[in-house]
PDB file of N, CA and C in Angstrom:
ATOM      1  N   UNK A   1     130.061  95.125  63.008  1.00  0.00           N
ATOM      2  CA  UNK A   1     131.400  95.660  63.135  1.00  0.00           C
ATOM      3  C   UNK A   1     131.664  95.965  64.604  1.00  0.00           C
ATOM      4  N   UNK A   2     132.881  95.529  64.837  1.00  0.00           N
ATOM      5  CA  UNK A   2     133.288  95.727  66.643  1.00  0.00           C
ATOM      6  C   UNK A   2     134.207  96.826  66.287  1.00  0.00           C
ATOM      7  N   UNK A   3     134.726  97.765  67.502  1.00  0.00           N
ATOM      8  CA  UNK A   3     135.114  98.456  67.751  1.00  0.00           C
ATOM      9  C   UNK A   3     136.722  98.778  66.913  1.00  0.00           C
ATOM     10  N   UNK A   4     137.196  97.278  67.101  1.00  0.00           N
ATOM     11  CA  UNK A   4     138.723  97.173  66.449  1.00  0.00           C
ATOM     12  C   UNK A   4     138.446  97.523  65.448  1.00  0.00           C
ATOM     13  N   UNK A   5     137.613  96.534  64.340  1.00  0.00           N
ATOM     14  CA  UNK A   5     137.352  96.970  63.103  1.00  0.00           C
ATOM     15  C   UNK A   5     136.834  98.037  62.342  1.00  0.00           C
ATOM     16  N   UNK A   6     136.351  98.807  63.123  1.00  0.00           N
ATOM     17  CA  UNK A   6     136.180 100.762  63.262  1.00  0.00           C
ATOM     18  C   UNK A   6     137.529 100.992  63.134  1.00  0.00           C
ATOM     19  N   UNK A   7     138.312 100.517  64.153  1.00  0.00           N
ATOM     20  CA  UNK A   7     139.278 101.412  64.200  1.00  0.00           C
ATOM     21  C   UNK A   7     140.329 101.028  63.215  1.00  0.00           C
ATOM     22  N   UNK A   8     140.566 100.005  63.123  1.00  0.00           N
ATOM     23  CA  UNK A   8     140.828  99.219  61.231  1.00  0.00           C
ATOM     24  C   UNK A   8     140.666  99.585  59.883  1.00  0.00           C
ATOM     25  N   UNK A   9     139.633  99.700  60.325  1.00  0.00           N
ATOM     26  CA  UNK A   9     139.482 100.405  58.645  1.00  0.00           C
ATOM     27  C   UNK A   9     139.501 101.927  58.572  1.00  0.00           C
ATOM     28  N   UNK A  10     139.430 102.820  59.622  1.00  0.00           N
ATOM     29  CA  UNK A  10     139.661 104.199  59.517  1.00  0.00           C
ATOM     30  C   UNK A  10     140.927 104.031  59.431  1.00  0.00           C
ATOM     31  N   UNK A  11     141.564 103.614  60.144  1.00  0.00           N
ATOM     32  CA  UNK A  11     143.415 103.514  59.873  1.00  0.00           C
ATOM     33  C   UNK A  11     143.592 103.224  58.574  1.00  0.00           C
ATOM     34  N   UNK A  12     143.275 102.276  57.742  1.00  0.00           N
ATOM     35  CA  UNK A  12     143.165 101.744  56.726  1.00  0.00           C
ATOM     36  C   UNK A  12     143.150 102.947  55.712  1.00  0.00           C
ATOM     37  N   UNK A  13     142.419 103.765  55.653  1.00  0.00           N
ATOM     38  CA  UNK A  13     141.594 104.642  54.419  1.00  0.00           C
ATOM     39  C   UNK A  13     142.261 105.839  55.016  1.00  0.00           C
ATOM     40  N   UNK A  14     142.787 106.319  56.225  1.00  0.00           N
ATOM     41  CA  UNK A  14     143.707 107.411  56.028  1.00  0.00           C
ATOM     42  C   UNK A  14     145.059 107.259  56.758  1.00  0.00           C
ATOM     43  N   UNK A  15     146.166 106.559  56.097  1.00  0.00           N
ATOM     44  CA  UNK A  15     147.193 105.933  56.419  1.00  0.00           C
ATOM     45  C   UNK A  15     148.357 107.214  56.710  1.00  0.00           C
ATOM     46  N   UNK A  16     148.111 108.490  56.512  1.00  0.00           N
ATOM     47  CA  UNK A  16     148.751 109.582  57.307  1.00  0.00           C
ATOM     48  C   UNK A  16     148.672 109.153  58.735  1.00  0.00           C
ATOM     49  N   UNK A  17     147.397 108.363  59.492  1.00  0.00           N
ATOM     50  CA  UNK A  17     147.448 107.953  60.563  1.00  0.00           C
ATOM     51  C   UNK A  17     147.881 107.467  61.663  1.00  0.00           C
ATOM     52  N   UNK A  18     148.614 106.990  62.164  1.00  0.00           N
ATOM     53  CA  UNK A  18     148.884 105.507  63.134  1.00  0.00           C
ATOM     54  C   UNK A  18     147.503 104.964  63.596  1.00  0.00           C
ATOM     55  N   UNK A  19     147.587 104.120  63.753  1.00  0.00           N
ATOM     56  CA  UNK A  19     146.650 103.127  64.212  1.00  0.00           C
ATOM     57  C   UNK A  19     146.349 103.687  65.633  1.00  0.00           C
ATOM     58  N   UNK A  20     147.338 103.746  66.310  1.00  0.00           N
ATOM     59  CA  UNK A  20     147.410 104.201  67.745  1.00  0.00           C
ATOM     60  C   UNK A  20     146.137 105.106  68.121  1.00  0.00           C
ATOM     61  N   UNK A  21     146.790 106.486  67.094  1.00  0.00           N
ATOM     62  CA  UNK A  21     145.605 107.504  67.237  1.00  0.00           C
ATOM     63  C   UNK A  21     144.360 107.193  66.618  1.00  0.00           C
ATOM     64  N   UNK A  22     144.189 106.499  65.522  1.00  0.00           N
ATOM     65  CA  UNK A  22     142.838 106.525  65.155  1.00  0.00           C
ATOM     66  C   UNK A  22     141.982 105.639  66.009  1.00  0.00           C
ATOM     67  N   UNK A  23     142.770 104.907  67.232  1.00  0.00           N
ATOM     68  CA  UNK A  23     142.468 104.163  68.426  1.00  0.00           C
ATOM     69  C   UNK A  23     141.886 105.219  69.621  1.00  0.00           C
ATOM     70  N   UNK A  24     142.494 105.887  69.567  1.00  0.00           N
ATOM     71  CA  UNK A  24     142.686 107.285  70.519  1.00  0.00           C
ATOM     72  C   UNK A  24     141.249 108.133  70.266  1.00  0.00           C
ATOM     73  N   UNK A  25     141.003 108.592  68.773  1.00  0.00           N
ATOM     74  CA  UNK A  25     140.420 109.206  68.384  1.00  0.00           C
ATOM     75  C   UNK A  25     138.809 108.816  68.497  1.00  0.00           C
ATOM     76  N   UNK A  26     138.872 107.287  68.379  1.00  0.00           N
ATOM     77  CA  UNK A  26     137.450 106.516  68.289  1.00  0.00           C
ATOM     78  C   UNK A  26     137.107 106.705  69.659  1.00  0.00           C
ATOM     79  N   UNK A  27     138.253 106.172  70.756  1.00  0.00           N
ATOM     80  CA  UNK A  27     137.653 105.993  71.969  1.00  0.00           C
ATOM     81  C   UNK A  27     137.635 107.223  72.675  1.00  0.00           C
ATOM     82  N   UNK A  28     138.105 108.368  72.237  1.00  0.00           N
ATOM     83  CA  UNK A  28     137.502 109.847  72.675  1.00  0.00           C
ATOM     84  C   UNK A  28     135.934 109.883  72.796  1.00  0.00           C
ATOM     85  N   UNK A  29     135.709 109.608  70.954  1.00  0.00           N
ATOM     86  CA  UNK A  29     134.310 109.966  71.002  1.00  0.00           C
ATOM     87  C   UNK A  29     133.464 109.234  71.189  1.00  0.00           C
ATOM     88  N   UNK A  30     133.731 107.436  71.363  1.00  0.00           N
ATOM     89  CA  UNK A  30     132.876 107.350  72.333  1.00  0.00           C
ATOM     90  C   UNK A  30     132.373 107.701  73.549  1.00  0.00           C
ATOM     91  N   UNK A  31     133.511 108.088  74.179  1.00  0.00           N
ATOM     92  CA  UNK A  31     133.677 108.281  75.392  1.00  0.00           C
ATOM     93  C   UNK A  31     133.065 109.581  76.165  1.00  0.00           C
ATOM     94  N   UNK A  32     132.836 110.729  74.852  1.00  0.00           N
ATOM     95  CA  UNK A  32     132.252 111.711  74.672  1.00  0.00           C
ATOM     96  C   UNK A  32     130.814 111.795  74.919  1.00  0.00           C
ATOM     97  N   UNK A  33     130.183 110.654  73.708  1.00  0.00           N
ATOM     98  CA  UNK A  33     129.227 110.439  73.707  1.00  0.00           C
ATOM     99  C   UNK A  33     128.421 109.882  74.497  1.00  0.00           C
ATOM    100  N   UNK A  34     129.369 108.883  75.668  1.00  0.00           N
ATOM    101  CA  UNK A  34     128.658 108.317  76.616  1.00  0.00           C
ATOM    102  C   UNK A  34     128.616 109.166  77.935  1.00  0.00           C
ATOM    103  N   UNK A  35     130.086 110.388  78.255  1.00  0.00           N
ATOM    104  CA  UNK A  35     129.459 111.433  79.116  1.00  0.00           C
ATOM    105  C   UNK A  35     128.641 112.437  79.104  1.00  0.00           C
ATOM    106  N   UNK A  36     128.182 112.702  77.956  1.00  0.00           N
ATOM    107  CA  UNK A  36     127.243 113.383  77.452  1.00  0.00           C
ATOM    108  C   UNK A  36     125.695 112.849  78.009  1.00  0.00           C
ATOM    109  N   UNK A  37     125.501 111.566  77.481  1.00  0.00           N
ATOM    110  CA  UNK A  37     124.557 111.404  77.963  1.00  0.00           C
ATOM    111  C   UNK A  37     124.142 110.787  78.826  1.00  0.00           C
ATOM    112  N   UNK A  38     125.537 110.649  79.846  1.00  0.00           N
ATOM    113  CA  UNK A  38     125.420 110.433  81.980  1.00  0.00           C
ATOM    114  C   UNK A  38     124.583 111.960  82.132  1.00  0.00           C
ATOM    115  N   UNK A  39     125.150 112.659  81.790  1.00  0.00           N
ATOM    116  CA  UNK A  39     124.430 114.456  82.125  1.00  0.00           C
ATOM    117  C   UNK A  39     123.037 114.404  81.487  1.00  0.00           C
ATOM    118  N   UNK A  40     122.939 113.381  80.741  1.00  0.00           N
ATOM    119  CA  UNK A  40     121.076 113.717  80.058  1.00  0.00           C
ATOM    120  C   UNK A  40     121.143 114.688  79.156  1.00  0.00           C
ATOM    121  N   UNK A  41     122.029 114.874  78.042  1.00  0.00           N
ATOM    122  CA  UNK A  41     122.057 115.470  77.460  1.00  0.00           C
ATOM    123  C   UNK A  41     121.949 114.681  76.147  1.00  0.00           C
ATOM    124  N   UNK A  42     121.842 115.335  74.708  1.00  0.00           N
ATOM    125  CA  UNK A  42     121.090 115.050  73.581  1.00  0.00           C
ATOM    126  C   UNK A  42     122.313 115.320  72.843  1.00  0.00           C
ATOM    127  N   UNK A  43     123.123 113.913  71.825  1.00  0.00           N
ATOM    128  CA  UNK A  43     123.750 113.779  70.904  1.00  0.00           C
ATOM    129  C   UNK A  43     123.689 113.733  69.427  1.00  0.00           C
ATOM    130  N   UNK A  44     123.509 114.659  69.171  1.00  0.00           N
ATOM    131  CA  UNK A  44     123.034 114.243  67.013  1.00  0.00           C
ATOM    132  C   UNK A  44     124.068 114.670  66.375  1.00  0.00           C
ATOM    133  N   UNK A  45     124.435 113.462  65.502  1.00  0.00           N
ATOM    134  CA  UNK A  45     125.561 113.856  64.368  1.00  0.00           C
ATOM    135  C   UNK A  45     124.677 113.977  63.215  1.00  0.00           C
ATOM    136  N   UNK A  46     124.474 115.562  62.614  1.00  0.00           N
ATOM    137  CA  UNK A  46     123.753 115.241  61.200  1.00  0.00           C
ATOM    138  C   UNK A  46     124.155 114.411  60.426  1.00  0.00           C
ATOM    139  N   UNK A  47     122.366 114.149  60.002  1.00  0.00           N
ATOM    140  CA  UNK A  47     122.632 112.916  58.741  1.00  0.00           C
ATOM    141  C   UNK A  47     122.913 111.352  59.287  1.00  0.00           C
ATOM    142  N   UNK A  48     123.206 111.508  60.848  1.00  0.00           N
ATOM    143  CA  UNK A  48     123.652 109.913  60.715  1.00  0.00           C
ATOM    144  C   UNK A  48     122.390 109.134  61.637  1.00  0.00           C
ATOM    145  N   UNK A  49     122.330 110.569  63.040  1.00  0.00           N
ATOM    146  CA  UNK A  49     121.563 110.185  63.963  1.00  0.00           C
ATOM    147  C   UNK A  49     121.622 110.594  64.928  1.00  0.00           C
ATOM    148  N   UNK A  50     120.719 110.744  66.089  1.00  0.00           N
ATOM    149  CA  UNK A  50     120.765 111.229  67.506  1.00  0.00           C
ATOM    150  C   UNK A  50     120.700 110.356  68.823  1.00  0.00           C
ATOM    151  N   UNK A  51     121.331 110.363  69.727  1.00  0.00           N
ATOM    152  CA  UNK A  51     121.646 109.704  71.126  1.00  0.00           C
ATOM    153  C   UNK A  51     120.549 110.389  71.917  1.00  0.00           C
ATOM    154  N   UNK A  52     119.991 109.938  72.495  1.00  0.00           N
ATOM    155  CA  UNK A  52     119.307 110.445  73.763  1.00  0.00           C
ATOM    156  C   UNK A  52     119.093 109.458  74.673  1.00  0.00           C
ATOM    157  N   UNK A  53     118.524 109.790  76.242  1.00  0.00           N
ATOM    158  CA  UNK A  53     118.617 109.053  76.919  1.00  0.00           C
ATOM    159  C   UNK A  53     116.782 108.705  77.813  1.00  0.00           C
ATOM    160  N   UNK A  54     116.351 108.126  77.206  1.00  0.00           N
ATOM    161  CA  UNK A  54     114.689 108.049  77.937  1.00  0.00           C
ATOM    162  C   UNK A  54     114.680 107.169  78.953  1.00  0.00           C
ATOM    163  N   UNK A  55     113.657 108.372  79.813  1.00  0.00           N
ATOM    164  CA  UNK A  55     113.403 107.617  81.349  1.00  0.00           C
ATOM    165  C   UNK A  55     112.225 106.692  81.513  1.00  0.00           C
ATOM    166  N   UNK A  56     112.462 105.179  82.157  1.00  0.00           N
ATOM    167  CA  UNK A  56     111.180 104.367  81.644  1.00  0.00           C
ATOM    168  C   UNK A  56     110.668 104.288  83.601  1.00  0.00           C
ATOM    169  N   UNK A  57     109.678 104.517  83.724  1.00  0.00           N
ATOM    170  CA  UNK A  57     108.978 104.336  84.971  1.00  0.00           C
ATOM    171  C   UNK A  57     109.021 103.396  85.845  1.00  0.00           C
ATOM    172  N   UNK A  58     108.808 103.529  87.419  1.00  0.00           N
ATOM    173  CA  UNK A  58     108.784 102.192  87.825  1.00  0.00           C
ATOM    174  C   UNK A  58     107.770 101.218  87.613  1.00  0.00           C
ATOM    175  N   UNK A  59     107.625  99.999  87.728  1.00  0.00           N
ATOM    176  CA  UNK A  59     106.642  98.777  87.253  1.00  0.00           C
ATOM    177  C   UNK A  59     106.794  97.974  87.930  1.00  0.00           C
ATOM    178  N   UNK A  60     106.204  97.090  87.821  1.00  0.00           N
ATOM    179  CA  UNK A  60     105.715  95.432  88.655  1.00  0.00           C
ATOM    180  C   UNK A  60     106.217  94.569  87.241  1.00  0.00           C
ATOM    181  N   UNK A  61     107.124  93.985  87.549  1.00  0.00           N
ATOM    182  CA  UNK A  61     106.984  92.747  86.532  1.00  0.00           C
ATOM    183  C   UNK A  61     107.067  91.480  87.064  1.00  0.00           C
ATOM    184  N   UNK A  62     107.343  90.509  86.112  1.00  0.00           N
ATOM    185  CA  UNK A  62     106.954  89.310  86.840  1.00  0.00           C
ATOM    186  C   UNK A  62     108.378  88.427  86.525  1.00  0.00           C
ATOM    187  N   UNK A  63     108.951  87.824  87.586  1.00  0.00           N
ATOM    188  CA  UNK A  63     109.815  86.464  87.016  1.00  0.00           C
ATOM    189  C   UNK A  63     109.562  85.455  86.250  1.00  0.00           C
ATOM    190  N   UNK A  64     110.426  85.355  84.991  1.00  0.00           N
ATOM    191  CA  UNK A  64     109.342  84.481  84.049  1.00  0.00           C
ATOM    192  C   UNK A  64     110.028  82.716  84.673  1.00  0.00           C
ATOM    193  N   UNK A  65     110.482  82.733  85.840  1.00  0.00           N
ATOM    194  CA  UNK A  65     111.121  81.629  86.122  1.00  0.00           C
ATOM    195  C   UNK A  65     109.930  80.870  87.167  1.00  0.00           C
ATOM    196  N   UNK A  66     109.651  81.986  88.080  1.00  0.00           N
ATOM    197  CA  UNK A  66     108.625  81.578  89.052  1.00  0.00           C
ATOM    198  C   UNK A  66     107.493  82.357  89.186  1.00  0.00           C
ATOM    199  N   UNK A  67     107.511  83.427  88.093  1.00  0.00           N
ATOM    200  CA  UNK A  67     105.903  83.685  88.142  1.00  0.00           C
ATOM    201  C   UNK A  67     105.602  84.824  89.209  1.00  0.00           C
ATOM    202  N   UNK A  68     106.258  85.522  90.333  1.00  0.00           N
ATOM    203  CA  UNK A  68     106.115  86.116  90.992  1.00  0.00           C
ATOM    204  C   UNK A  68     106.516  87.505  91.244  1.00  0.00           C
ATOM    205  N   UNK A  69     105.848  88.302  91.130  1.00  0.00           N
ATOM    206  CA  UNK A  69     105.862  89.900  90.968  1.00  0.00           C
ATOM    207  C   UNK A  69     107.145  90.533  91.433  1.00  0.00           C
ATOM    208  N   UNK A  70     107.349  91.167  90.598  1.00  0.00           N
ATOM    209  CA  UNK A  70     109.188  91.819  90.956  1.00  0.00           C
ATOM    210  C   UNK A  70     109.028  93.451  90.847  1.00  0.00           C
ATOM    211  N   UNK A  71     109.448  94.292  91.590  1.00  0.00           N
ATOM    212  CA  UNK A  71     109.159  95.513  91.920  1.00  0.00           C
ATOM    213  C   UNK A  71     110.945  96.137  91.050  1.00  0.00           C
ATOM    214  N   UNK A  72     110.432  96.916  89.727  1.00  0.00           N
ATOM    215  CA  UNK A  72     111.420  97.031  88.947  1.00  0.00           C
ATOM    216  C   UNK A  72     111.533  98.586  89.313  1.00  0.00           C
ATOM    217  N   UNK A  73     112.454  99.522  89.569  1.00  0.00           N
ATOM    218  CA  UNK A  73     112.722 100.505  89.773  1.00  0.00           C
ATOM    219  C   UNK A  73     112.904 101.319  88.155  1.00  0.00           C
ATOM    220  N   UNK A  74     113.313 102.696  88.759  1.00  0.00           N
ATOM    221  CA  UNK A  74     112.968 103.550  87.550  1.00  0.00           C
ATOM    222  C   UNK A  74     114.605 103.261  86.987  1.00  0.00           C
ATOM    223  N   UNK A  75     114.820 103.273  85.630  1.00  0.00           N
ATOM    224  CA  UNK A  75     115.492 103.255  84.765  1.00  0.00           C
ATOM    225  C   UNK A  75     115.834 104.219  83.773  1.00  0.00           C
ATOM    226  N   UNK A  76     116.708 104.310  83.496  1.00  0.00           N
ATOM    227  CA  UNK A  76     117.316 105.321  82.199  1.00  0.00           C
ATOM    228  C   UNK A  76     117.927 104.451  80.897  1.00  0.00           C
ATOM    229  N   UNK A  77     117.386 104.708  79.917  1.00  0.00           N
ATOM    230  CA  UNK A  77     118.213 103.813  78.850  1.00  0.00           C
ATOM    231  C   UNK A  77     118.436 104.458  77.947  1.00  0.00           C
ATOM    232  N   UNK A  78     119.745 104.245  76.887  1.00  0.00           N
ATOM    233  CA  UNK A  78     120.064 105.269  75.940  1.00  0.00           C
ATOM    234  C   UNK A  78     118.923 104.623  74.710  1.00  0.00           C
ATOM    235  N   UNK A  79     118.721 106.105  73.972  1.00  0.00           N
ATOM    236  CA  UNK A  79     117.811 105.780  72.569  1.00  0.00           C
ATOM    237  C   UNK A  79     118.568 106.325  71.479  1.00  0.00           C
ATOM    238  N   UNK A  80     118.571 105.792  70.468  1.00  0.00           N
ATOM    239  CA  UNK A  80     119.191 105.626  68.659  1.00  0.00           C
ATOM    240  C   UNK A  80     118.017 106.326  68.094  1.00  0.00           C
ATOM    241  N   UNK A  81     117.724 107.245  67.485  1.00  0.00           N
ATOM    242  CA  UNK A  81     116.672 107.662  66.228  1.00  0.00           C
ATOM    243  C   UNK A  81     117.918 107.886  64.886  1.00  0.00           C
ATOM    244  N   UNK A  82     117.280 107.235  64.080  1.00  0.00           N
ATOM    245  CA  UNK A  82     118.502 107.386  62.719  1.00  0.00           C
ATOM    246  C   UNK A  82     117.737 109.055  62.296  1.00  0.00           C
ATOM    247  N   UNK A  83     119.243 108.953  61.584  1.00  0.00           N
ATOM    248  CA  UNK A  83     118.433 110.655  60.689  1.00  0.00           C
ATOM    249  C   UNK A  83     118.238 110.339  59.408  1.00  0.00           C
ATOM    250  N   UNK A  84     117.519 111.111  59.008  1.00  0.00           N
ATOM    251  CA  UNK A  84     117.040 110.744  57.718  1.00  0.00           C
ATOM    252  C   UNK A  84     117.978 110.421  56.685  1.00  0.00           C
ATOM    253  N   UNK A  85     119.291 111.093  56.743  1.00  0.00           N
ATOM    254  CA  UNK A  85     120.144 110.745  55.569  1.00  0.00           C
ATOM    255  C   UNK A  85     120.717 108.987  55.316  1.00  0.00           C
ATOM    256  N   UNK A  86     120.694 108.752  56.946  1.00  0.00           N
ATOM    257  CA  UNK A  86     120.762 107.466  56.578  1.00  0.00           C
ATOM    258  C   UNK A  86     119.791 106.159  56.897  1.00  0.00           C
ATOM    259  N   UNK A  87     118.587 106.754  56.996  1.00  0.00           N
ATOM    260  CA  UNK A  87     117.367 106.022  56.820  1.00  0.00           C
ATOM    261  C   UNK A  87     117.193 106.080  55.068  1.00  0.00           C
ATOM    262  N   UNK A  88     117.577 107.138  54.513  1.00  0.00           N
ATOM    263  CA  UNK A  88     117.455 107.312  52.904  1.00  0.00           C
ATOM    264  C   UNK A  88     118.756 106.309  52.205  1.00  0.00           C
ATOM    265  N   UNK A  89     119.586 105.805  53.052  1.00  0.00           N
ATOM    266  CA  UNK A  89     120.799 105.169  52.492  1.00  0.00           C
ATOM    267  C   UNK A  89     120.224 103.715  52.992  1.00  0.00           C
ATOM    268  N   UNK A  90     119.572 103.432  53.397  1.00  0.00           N
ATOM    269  CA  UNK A  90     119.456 102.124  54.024  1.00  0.00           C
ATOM    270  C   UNK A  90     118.371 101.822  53.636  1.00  0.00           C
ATOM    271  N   UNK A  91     117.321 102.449  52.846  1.00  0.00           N
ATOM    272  CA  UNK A  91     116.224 102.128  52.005  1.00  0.00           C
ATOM    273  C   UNK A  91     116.146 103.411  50.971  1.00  0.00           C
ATOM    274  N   UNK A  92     117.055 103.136  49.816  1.00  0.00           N
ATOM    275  CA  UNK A  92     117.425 103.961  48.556  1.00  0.00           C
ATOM    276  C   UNK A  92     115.826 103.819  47.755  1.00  0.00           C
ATOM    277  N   UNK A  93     115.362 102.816  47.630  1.00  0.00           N
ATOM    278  CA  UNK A  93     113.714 103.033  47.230  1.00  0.00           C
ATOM    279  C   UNK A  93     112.975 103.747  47.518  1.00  0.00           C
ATOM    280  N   UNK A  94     113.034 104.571  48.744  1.00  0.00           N
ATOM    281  CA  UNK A  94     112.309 105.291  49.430  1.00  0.00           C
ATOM    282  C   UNK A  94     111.249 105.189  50.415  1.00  0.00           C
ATOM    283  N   UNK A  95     111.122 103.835  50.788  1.00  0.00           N
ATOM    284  CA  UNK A  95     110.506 102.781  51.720  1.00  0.00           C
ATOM    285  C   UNK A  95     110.672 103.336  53.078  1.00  0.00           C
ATOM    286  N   UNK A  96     110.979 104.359  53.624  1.00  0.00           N
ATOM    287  CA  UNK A  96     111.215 104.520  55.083  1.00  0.00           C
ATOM    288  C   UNK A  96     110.007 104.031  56.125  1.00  0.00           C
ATOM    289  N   UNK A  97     110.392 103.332  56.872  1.00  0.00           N
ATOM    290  CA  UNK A  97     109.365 103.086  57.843  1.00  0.00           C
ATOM    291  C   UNK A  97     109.138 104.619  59.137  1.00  0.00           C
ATOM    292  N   UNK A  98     110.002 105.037  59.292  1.00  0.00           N
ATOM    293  CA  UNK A  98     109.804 105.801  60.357  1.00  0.00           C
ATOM    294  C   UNK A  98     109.722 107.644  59.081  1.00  0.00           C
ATOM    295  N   UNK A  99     108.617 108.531  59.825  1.00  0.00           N
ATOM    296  CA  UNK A  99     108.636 109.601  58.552  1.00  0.00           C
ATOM    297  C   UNK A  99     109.549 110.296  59.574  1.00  0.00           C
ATOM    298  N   UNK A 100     109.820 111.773  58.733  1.00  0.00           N
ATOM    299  CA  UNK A 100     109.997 112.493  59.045  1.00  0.00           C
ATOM    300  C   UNK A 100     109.505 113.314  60.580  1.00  0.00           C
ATOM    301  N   UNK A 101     108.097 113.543  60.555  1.00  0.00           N
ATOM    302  CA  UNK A 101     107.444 113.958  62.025  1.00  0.00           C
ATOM    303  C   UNK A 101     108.220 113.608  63.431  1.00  0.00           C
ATOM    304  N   UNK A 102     108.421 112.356  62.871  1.00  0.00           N
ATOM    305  CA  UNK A 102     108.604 111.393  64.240  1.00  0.00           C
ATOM    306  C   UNK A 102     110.025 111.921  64.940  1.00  0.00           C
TER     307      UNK A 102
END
């Protein structure tokens, strides 16, 4: 699902709406969510999941074109952990790969 179609079908299912705003409304909270975690700060919507942002070290890697060592600087990348409510919706058997602890 792309972004339009978020904003499609929420329009859709509460037609008190305009489209406009439920346009408005989506790209708030993305927008939320992504200054949130420029500051390094920690996003969880219960039940669905948490945003965070992990720092990966600098390294040596290699060009897989020519083989020759590339000096990769330190990085920040955003991380997804689902929450359990919908790790329990996405394997109703009870199959979770990731437990609770984690």
């Amino acid at each position: 699902m792309v972004k339009s179609e978020l904003v499609a079908r929420l329009a859709e299912k509460n037609p008190h709406l305009y489209q406009r705003d439920v346009e408005r409304i989506v790209t708030t909270i993305f927008e939320e969510i992504s200054s949130a975690l420029s500051r390094g700060d920690r996003v969880e919507l219960r039940g669905f999941g948490a945003f965070s942002v992990k720092q990966r070290a600098p390294r040596v890697a290699r060009n897989p074109r020519t083989g020759q060592a590339v000096q990769v600087g330190e990085k920040h990348i955003p991380f997804f952990k689902t929450g359990k409510e919908l790790r329990e919706r996405l394997n109703p058997n009870g199959n979770t790969a990731a437990s609770d602890d984690s």
